[in-house]
Protein backbone atom coordinates (compact mmCIF):
# COMPACT_ATOMS: atom_id res chain seq x y z
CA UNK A 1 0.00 0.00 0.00
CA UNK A 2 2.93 2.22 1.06
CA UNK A 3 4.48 1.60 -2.80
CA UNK A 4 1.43 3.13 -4.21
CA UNK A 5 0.94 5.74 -2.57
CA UNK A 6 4.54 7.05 -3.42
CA UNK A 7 4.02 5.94 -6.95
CA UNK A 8 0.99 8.13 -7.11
CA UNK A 9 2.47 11.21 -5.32
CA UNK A 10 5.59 11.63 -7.65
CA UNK A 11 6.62 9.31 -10.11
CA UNK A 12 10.47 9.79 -10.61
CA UNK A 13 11.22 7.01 -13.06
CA UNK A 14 11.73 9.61 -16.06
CA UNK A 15 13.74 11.73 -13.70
CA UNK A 16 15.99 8.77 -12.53
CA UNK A 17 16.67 7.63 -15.93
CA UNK A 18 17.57 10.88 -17.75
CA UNK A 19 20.27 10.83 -14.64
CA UNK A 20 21.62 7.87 -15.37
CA UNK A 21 21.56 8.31 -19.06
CA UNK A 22 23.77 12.15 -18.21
CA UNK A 23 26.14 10.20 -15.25
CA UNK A 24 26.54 7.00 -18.46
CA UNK A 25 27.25 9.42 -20.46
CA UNK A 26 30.16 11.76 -18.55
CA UNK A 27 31.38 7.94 -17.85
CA UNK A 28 32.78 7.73 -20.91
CA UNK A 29 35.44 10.65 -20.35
CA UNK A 30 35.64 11.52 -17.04
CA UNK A 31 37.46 9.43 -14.11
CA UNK A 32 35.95 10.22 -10.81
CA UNK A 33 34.98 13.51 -10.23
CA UNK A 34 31.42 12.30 -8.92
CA UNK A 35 30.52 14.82 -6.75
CA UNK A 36 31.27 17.31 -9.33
CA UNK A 37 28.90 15.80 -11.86
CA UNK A 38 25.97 15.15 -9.47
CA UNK A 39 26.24 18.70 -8.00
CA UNK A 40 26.02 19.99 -11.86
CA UNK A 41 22.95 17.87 -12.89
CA UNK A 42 21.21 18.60 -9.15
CA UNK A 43 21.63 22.95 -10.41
CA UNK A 44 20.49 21.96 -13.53
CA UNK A 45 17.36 20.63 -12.09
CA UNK A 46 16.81 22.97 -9.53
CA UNK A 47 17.16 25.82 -12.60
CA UNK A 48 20.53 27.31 -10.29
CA UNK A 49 23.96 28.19 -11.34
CA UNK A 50 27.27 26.64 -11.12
CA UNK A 51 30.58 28.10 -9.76
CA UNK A 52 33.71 25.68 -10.04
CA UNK A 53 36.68 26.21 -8.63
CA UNK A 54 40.23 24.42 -9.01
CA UNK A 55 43.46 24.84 -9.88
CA UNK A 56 44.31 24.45 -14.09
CA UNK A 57 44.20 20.96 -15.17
CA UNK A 58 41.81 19.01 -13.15
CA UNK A 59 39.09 18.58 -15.64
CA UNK A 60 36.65 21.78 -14.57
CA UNK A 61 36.16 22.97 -18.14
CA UNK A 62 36.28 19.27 -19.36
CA UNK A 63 33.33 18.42 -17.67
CA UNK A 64 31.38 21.30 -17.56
CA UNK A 65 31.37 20.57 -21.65
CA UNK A 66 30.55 16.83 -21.18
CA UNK A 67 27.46 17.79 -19.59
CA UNK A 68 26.13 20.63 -21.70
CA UNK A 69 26.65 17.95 -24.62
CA UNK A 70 24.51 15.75 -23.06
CA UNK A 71 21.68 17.86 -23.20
CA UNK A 72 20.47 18.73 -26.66
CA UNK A 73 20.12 22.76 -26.00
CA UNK A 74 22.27 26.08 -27.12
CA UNK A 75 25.72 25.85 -25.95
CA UNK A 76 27.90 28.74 -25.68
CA UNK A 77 31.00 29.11 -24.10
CA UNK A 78 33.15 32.85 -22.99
CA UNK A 79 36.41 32.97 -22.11
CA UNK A 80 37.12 36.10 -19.76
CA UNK A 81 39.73 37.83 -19.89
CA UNK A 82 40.90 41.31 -18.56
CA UNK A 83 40.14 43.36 -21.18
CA UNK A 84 36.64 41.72 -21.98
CA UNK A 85 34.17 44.17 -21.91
CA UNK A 86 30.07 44.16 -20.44
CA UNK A 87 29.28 44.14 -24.72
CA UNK A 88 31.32 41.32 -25.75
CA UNK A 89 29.01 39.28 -23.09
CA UNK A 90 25.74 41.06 -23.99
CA UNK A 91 25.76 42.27 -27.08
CA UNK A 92 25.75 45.54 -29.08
CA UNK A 93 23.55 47.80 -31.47
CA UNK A 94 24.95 47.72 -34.97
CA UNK A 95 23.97 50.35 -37.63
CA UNK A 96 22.45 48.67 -40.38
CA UNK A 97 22.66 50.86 -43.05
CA UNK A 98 20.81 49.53 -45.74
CA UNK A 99 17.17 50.24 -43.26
CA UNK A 100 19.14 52.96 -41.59
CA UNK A 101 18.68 51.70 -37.73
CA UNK A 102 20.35 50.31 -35.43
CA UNK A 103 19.78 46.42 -34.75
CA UNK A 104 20.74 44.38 -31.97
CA UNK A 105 23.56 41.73 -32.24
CA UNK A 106 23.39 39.13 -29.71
CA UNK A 107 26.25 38.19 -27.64
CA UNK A 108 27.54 34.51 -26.50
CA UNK A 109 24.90 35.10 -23.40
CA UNK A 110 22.52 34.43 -25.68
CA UNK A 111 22.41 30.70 -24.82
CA UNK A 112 20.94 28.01 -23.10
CA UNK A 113 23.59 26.50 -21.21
CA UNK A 114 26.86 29.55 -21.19
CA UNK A 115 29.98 28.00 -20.65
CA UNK A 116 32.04 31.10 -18.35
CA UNK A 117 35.76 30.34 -18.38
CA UNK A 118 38.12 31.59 -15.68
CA UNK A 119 35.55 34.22 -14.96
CA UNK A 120 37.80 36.22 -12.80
CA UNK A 121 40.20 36.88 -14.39
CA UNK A 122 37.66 40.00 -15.88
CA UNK A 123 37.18 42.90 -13.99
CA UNK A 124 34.12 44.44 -11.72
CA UNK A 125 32.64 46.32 -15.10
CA UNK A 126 32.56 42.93 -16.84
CA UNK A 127 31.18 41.03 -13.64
CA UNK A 128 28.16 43.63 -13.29
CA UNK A 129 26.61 42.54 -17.20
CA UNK A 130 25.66 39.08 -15.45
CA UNK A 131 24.11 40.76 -12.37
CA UNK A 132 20.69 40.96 -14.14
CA UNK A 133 20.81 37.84 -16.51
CA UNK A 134 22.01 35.56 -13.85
CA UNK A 135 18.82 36.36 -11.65
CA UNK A 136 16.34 37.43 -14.06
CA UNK A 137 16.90 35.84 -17.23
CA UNK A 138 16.58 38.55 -19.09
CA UNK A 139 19.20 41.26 -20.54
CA UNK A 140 18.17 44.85 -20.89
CA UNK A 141 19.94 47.06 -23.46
CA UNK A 142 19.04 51.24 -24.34
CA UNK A 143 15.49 50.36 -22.89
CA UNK A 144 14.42 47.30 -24.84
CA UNK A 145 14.29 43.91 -22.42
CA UNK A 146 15.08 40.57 -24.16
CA UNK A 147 14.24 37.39 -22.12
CA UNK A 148 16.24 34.18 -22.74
CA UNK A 149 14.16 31.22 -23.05
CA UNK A 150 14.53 28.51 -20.65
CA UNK A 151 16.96 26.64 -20.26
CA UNK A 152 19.21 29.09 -18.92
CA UNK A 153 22.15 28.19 -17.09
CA UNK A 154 25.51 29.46 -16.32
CA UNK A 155 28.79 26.78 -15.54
CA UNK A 156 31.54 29.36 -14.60
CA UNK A 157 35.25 28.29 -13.73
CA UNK A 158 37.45 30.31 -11.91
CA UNK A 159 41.22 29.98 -10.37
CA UNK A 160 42.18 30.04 -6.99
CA UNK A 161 41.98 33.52 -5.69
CA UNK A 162 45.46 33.16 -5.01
CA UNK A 163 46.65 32.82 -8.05
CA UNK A 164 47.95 35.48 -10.13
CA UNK A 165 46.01 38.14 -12.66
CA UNK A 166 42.87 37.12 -10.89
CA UNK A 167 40.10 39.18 -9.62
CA UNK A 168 37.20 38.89 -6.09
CA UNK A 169 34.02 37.82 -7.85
CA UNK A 170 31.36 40.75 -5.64
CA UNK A 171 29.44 39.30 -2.95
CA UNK A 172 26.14 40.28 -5.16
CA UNK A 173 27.64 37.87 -7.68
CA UNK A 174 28.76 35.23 -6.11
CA UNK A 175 25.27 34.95 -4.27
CA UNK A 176 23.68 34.39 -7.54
CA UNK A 177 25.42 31.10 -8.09
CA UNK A 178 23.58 27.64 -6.57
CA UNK A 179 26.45 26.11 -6.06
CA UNK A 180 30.45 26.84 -5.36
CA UNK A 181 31.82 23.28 -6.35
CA UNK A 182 35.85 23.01 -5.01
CA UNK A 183 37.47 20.33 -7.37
CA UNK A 184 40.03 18.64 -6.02
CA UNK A 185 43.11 17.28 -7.01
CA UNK A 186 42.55 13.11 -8.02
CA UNK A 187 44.05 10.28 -5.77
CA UNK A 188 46.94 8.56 -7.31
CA UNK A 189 44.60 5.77 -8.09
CA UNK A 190 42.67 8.02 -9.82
CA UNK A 191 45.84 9.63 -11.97
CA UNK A 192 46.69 6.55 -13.26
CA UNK A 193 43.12 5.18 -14.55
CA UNK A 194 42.89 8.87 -15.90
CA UNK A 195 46.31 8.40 -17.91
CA UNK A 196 45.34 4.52 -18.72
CA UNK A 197 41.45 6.22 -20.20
CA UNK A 198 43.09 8.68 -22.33
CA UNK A 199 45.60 6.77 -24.00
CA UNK A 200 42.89 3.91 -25.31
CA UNK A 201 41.03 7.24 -26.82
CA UNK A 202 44.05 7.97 -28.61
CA UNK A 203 43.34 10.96 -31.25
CA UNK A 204 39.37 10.90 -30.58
CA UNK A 205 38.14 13.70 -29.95
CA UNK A 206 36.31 13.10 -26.30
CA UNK A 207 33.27 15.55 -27.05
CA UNK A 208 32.20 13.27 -29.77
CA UNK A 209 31.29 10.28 -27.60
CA UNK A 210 28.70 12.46 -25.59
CA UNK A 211 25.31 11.79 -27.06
CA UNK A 212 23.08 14.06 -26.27
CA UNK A 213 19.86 12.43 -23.44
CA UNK A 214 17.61 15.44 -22.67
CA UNK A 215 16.23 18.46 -24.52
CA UNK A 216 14.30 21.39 -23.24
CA UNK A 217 11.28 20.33 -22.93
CA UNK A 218 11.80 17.00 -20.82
CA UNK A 219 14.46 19.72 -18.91
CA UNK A 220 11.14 21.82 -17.98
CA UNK A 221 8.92 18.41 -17.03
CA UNK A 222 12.25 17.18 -14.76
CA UNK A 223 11.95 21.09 -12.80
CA UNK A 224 8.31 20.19 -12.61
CA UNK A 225 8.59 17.27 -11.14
CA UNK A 226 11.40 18.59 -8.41
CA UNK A 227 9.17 21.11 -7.21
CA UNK A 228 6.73 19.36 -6.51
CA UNK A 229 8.93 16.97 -4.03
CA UNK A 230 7.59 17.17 -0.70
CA UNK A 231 9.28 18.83 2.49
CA UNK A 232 8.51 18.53 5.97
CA UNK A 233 7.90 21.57 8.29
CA UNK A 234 10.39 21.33 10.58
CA UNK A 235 13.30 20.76 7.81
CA UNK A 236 12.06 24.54 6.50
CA UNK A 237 12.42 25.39 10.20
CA UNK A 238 16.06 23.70 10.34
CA UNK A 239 17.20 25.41 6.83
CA UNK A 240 15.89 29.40 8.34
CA UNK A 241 17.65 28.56 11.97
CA UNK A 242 20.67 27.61 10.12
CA UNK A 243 20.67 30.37 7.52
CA UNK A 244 20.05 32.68 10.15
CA UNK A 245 22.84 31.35 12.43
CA UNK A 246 25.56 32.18 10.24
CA UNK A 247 24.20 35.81 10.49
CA UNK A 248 24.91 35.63 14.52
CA UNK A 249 28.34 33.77 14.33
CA UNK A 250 31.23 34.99 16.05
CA UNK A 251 33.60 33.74 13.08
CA UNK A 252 31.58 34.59 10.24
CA UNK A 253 31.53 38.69 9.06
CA UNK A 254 28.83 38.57 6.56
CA UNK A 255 26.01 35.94 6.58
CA UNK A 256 24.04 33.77 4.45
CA UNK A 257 21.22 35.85 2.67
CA UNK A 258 17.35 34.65 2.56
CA UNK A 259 18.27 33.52 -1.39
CA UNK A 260 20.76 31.41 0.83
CA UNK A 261 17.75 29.49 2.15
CA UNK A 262 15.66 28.85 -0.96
CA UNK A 263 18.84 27.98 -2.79
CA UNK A 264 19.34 25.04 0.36
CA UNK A 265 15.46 24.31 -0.42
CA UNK A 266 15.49 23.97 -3.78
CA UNK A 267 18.66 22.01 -3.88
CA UNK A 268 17.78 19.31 -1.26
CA UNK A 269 14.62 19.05 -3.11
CA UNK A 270 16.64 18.14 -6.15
CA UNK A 271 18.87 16.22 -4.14
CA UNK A 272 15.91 14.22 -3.13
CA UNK A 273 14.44 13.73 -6.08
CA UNK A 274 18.20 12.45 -7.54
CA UNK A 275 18.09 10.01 -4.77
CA UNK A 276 14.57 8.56 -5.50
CA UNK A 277 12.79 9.80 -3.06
CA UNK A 278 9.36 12.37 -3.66
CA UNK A 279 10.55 13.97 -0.37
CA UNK A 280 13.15 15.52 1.70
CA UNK A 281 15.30 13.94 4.63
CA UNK A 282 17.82 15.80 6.64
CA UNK A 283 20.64 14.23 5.07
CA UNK A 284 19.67 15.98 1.70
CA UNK A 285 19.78 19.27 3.94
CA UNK A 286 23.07 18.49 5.13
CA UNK A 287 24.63 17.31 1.64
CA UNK A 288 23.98 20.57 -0.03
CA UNK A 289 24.72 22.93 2.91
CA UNK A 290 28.53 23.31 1.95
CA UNK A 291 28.13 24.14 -2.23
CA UNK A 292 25.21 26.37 -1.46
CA UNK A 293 26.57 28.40 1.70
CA UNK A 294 30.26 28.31 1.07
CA UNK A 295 30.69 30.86 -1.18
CA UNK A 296 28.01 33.62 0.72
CA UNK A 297 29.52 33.70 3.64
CA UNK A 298 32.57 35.92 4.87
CA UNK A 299 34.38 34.74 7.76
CA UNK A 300 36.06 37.23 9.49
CA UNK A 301 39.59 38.55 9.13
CA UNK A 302 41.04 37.07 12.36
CA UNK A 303 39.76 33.19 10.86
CA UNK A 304 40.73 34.43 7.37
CA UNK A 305 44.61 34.91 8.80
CA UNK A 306 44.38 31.61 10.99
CA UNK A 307 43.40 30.05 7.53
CA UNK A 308 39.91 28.49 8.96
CA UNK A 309 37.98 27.29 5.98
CA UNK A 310 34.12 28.55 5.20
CA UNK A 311 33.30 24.49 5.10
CA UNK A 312 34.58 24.41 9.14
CA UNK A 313 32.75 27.38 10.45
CA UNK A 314 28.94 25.28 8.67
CA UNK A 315 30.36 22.21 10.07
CA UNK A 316 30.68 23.92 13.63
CA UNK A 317 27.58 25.42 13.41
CA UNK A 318 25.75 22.30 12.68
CA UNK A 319 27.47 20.54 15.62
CA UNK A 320 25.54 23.08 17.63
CA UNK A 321 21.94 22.57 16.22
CA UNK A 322 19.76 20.06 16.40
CA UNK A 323 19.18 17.75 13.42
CA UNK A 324 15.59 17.16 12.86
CA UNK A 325 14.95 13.17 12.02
């Protein structure tokens, strides 16, 4: 009796299949990196964006491109740079002279799934042209609005701050993202499959062994279908205490914004749904917590110097709550 009713509440089988048919896919280039794919595919169902961050060479780019070429949609991809400026991103009127007026020619933006690479190594003026299309999907240019159709997504990559010719992504940017994904570097074990994988492909170009499992349409049904997963009371309760913790903590400078809490929402919803479950546990709370906090939160300069990490400040704050189960 229990097995119908969840059948009749949600049925996830589509959902679970396309993600399979995406992770199968990825499979066949990538080695490991399985938090990194799940984490993209859970944004792209929760309709969220994607900031990746690792040092060059550990396959951020890579797979950000295996997975927009598993879903049949626009693909665009920008490669900032320090001189890039907001119209190379947006786009900009062109006389026509032939009807005498100016038309508008559409930037790489103008896409379903926008590939952003190293995005900071651009500067503040650059940053500022995603402000409004990151949040509301639309661009507005001398007055005239155009609205991108969904899908929209944005997969950026970015450098260590450390690391030379690179620039602070703002705070009002960085809170538009889902998701801060670290990438690590890959276990020796790891290393050597990767090396053993590559040299069987030989000359093949890796790109053409994605096929592409999803368009937009079953991409709209799958966001259907993850909003409508089911979550308790008392985990909405947990996710506001928690969100509004980090605003009280004596390590942390700047807290986690109210878009902080629907972005843990949504994503444990997706989370859920990923798992094969129509509803939320606290486990799904707790899994997303890190990628969706890490990155809007600013500890404060005294942890900063002792070289705490964002990732130990939520863990400590967790100890201190209680779980809901």
């Amino acid at each position: 009796m229990e097995d119908q009713l969840f059948e009749e509440r949600t049925n996830l089988t589509m959902l679970n299949e396309a993600i399979l048919s995406i992770r199968n896919e990825i499979k066949k280039v990538i080695v490991g990196q399985d938090e990194l794919v799940k984490l993209i595919i859970t944004a792209l169902l929760a309709d969220g964006h994607v900031l990746i961050e690792g040092v060059p060479g550990v396959a951020k780019t890579l797979t950000a491109k295996l997975v927009s070429r598993s879903v049949a949609v626009q693909f665009s991809r920008i490669q900032f740079t320090p001189d890039l400026m907001p119209s190379d991103v947006l786009g900009t009127p062109v006389f026509n002279p032939k009807e005498s007026v100016f038309e508008f020619k559409r930037g790489p933006i103008f896409g379903n799934i926008v590939l952003i690479d190293e995005i900071n190594r651009a500067p503040a003026k650059t940053q500022s042209a995603l402000f409004e299309v990151m949040e509301e999907r639309q661009i507005t240019i001398d007055g005239k609005t155009y609205r991108l159709p969904p899908p929209f997504m944005v997969l950026a990559t970015q450098n260590p701050i450390e690391q030379e010719g690179t620039y602070r992504l703002p705070e009002a940017q960085l809170d538009r993202f889902l998701f801060k994904i670290v990438v690590p570097y890959p276990s020796e074990e790891e290393e050597i499959e990767i090396l053993t994988h590559f040299h069987k492909l030989a000359d093949n170009n890796v790109l053409d062994a994605i096929t592409p499992v999803l368009d937009a349409a079953q991409i709209a049904q799958l966001r259907s279908l993850v909003k409508a997963i089911i979550i308790d009371d008392k985990l909405l309760q947990f996710i506001g205490k928690f969100t509004h913790q980090t605003r009280n903590h004596k390590s942390i400078y700047l807290g986690a914004s109210p878009r902080a809490s629907l972005a843990v929402m949504n994503a444990s919803k997706a989370i859920a749904a990923i798992n094969g479950r129509d509803f939320v546990i606290p486990d799904d709370i707790l899994e997303v917590i890190p990628p969706v906090l890490r990155h809007r939160i600013i500890l404060t300069p005294d942890k900063e110097m002792e070289g705490i990490s964002e990732d130990t400040v939520l863990k400590d704050i967790l100890h201190t709550m209680d779980i809901p189960r």
